[in-house]
N, C-alpha and C. Protein backbone atom coordinates (compact mmCIF):
# COMPACT_ATOMS: atom_id res chain seq x y z
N UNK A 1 14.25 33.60 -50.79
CA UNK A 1 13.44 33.80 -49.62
C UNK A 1 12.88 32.44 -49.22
N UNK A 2 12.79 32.12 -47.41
CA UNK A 2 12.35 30.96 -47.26
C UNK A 2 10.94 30.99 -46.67
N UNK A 3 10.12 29.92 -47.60
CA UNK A 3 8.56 29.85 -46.92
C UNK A 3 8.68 28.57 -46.44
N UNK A 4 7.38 28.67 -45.48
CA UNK A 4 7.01 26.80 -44.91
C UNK A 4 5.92 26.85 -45.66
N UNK A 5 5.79 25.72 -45.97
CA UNK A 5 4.70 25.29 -46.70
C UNK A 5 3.75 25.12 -46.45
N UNK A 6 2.38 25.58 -46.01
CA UNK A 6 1.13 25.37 -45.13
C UNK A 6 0.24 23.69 -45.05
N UNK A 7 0.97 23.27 -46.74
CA UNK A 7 0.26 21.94 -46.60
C UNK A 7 1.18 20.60 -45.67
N UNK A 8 2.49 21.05 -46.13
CA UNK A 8 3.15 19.97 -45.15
C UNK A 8 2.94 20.32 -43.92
N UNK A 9 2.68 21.46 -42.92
CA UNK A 9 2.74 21.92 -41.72
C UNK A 9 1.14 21.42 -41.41
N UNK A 10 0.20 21.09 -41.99
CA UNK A 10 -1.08 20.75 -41.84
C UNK A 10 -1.06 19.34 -41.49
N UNK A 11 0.13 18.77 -42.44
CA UNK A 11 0.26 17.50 -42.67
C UNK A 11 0.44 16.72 -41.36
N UNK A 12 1.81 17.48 -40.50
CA UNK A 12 2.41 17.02 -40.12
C UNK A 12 1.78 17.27 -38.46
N UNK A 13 0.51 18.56 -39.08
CA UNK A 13 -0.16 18.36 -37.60
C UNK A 13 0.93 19.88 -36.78
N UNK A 14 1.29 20.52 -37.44
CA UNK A 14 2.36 21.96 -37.10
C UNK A 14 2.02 22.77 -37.23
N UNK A 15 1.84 24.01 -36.49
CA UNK A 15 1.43 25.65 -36.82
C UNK A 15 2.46 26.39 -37.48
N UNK A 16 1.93 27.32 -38.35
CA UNK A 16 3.22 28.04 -39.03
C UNK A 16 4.63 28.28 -37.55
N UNK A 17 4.23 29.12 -36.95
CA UNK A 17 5.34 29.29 -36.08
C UNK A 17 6.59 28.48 -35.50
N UNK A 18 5.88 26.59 -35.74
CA UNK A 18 6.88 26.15 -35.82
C UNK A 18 8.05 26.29 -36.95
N UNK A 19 7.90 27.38 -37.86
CA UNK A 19 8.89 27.33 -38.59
C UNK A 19 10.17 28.40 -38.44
N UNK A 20 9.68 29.61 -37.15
CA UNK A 20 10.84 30.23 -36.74
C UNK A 20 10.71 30.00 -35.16
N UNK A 21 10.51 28.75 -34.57
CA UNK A 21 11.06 28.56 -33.39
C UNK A 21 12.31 28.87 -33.07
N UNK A 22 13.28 28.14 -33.87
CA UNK A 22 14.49 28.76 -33.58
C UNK A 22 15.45 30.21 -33.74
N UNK A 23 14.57 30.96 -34.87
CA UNK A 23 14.95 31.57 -34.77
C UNK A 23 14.10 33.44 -34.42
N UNK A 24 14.92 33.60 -33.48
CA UNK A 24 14.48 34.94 -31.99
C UNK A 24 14.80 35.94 -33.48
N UNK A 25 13.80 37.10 -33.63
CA UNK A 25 14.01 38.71 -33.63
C UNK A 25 13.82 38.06 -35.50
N UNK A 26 13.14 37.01 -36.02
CA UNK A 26 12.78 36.80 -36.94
C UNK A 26 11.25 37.06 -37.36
N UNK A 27 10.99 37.44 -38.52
CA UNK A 27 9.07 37.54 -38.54
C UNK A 27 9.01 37.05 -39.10
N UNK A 28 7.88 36.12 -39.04
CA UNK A 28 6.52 35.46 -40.25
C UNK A 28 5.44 36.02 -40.68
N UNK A 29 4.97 36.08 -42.37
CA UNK A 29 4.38 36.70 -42.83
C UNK A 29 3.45 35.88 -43.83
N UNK A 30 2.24 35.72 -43.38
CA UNK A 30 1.44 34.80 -43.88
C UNK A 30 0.85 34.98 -45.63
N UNK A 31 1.40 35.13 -46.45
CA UNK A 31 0.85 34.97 -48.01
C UNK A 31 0.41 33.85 -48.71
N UNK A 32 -0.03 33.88 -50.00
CA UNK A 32 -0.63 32.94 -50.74
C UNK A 32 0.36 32.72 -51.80
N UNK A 33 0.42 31.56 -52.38
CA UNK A 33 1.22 31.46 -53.81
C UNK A 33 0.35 32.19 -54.83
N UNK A 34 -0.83 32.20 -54.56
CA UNK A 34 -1.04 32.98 -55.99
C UNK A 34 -0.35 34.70 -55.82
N UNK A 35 0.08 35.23 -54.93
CA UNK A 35 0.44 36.36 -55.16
C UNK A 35 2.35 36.39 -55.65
N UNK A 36 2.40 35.16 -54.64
CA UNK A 36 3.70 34.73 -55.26
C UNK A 36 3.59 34.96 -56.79
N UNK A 37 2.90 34.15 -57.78
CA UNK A 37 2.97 33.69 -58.89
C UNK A 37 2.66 35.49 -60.04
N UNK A 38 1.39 35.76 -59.01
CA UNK A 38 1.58 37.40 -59.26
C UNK A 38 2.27 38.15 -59.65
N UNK A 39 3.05 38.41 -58.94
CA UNK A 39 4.71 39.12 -58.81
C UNK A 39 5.80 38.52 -59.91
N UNK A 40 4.98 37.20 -60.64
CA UNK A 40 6.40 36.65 -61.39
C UNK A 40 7.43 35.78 -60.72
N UNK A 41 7.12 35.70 -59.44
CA UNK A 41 8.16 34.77 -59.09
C UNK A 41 7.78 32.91 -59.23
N UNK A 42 8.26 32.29 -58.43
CA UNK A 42 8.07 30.88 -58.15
C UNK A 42 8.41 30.35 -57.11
N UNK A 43 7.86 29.39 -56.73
CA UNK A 43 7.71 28.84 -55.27
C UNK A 43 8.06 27.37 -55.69
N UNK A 44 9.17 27.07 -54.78
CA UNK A 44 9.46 25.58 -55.03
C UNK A 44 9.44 24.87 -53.99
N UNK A 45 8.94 23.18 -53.23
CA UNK A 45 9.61 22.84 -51.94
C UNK A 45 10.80 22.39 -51.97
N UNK A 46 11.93 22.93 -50.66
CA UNK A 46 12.76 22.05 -50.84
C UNK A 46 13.08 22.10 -49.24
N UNK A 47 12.30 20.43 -48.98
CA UNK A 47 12.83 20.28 -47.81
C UNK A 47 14.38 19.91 -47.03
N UNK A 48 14.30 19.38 -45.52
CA UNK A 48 15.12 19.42 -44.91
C UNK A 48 14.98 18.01 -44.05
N UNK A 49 16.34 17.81 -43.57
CA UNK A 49 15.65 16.71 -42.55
C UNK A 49 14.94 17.21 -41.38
N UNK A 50 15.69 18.96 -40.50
CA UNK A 50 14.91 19.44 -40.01
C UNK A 50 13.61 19.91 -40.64
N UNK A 51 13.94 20.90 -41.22
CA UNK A 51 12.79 21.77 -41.69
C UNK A 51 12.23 20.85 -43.37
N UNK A 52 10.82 19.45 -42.75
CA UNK A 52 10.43 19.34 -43.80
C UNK A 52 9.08 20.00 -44.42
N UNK A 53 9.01 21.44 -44.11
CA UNK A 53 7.75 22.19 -44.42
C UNK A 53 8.93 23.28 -45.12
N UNK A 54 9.85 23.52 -45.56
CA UNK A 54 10.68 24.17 -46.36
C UNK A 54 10.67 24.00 -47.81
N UNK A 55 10.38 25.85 -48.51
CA UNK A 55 10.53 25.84 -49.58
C UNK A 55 11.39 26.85 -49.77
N UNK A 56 11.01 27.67 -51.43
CA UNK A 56 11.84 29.00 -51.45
C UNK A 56 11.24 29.66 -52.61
N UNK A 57 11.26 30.72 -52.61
CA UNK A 57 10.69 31.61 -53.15
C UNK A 57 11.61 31.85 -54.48
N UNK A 58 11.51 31.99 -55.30
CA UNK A 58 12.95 32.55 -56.50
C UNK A 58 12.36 33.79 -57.75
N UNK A 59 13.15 34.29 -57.90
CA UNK A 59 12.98 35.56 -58.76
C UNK A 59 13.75 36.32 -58.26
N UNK A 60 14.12 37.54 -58.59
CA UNK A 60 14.46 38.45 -58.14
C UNK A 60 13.24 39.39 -57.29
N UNK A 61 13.87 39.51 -55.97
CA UNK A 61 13.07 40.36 -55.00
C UNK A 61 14.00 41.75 -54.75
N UNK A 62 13.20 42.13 -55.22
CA UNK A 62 13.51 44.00 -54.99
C UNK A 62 12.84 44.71 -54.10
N UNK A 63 13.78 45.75 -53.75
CA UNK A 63 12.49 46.52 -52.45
C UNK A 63 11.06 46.69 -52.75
N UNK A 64 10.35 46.80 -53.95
CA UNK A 64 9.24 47.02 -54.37
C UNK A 64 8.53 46.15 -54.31
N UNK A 65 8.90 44.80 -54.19
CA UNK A 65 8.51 43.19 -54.45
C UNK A 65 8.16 43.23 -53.05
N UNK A 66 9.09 43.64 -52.47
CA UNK A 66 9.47 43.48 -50.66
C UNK A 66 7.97 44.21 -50.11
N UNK A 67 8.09 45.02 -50.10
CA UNK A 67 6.57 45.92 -50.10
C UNK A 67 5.51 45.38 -50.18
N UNK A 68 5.21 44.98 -51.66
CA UNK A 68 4.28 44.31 -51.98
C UNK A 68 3.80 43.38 -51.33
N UNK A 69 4.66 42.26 -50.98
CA UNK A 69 4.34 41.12 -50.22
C UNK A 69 3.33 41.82 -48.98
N UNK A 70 4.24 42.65 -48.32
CA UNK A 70 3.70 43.27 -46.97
C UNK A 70 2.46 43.89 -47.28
N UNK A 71 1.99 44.50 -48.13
CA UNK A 71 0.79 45.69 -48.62
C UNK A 71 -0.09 43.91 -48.57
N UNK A 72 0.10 43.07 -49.23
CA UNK A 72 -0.71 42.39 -49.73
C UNK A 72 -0.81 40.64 -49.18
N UNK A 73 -0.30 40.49 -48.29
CA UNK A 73 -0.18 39.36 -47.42
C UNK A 73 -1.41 39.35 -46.53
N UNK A 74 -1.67 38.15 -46.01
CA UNK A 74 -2.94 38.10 -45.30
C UNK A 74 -2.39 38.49 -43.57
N UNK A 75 -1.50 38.22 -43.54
CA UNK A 75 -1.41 38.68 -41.64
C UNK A 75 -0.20 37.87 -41.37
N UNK A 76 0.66 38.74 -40.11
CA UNK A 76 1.96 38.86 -39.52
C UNK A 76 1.64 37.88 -38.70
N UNK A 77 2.27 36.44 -38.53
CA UNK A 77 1.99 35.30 -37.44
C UNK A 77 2.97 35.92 -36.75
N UNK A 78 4.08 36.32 -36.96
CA UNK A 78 5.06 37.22 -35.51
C UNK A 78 5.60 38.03 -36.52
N UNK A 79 5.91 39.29 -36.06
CA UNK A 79 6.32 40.60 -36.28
C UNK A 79 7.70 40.69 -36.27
N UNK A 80 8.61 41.46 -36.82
CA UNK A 80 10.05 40.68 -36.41
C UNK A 80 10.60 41.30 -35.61
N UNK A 81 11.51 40.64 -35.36
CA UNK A 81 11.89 41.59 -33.69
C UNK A 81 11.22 40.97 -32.17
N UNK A 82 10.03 40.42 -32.54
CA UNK A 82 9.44 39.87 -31.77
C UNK A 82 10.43 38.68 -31.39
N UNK A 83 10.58 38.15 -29.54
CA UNK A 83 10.93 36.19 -29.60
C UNK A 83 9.72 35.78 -29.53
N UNK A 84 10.47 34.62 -29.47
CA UNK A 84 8.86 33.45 -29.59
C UNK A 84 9.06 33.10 -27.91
């Protein structure tokens, strides 16, 4: 799973949303690493030359994981399905 990273996007002076500009009928879903870390997974950065607020999420994500995030995330910056 791909996250932007809130500190490079701070850094760089960017709102989350610049991270699905390009891509239409995609959602963003605003969480914390500690829930990441919660769940057992791990959060790594790995940027891009475009995308340098790119990381990734790793573990196994299961529909239940999938859920979770959603039950327990702080708020939908776009909904999916939504364009920008």
């Amino acid at each position: 799973m791909s996250v932007g990273l809130t500190k490079v996007l701070d850094d760089l002076g960017l709102t989350p949303e610049a991270t699905i500009e390009k891509f239409d009928g995609y959602g963003l879903l605003r969480f914390s690493v500690v829930l990441v870390r919660e769940m057992k997974l791990g959060v790594t950065a790995s940027p891009t030359t475009d995308e340098p607020w790119h990381g990734d999420v790793h573990g196994k994500k299961t529909k239940a994981i999938e859920r979770q995030f959603v039950a327990a995330s702080t708020d939908w910056v776009r909904t999916p399905d939504a364009t920008s």
